[in-house]
Protein backbone atom coordinates (compact mmCIF):
# COMPACT_ATOMS: atom_id res chain seq x y z
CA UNK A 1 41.67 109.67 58.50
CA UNK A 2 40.84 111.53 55.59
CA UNK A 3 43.77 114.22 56.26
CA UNK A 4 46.42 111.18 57.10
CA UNK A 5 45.77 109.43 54.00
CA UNK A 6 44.89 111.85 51.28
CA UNK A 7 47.41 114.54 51.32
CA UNK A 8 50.16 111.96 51.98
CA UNK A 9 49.05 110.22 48.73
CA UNK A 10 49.39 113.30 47.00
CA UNK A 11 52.65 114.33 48.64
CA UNK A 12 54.39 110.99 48.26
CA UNK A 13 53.28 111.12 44.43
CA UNK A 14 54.37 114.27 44.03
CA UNK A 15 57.51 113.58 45.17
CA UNK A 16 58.00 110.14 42.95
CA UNK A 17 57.29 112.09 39.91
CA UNK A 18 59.81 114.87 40.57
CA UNK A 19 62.20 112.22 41.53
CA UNK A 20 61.58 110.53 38.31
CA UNK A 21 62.92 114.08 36.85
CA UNK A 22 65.40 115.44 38.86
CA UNK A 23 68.74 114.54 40.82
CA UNK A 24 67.69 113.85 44.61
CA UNK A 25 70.31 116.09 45.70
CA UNK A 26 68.85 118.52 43.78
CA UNK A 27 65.26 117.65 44.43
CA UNK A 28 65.99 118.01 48.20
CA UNK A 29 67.73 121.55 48.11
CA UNK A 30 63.87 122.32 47.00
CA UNK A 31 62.52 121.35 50.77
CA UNK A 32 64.16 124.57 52.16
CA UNK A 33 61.33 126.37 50.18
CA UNK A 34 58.74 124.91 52.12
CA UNK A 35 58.67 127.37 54.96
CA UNK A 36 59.05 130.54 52.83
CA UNK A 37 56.33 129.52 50.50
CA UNK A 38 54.26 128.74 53.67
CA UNK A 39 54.74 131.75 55.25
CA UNK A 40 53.66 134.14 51.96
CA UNK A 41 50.55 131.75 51.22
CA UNK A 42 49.54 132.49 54.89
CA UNK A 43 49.62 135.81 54.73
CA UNK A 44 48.29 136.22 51.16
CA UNK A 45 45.46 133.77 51.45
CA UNK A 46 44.57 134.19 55.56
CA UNK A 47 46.31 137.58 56.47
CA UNK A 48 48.19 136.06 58.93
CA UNK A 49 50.83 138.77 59.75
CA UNK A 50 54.03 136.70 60.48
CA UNK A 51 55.71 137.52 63.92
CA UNK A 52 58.97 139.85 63.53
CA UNK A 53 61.30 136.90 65.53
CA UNK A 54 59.96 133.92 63.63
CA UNK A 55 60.81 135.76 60.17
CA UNK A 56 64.38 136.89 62.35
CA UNK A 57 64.88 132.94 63.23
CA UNK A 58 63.41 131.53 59.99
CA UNK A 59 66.61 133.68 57.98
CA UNK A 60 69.25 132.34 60.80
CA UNK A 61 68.29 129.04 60.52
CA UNK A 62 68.54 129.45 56.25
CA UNK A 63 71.73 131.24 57.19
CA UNK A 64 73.12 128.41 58.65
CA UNK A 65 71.96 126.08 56.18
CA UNK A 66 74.05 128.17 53.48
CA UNK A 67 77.04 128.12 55.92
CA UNK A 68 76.99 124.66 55.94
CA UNK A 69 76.14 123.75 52.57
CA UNK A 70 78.92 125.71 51.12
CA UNK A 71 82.11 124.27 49.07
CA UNK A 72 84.91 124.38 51.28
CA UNK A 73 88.12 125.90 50.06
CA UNK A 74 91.09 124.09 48.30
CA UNK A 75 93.94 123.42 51.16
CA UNK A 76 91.89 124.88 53.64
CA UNK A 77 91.90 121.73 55.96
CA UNK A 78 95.00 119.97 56.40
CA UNK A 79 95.17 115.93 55.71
């Protein structure tokens, strides 16, 4: 109980207050961090060595996030 409630206290206050600051576009762009920033805490803080393939997957999947997040061109589609 103690895990449900507490850190999704903190998480969901931590997000109103950054909401309060910042665009939510914005804001969200900052959740693709997550998994980077969990991956170097692991292996600072608990020497977890991260696999070759998940660190080859983790960059295809943030590949395809910038491929689809990207500004399409002027004219490039036809209307």
């Amino acid at each position: 109980m103690y895990l449900g409630v507490f850190p999704t206290a903190i998480a969901f206050t931590t997000w109103a207050y950054a909401l309060s600051l910042i665009d939510a576009g914005k804001l969200a762009a900052t959740t693709y961090l997550v998994p980077g920033t969990t991956i170097l805490i692991s292996w600072l803080v608990l020497s977890e060595v991260p696999a070759v393939l998940g660190l080859v997957g983790g960059a295809v999947c943030l590949v395809g996030v910038g491929l689809t997040r990207r500004r399409s061109r002027k004219g490039r589609y036809i209307q």
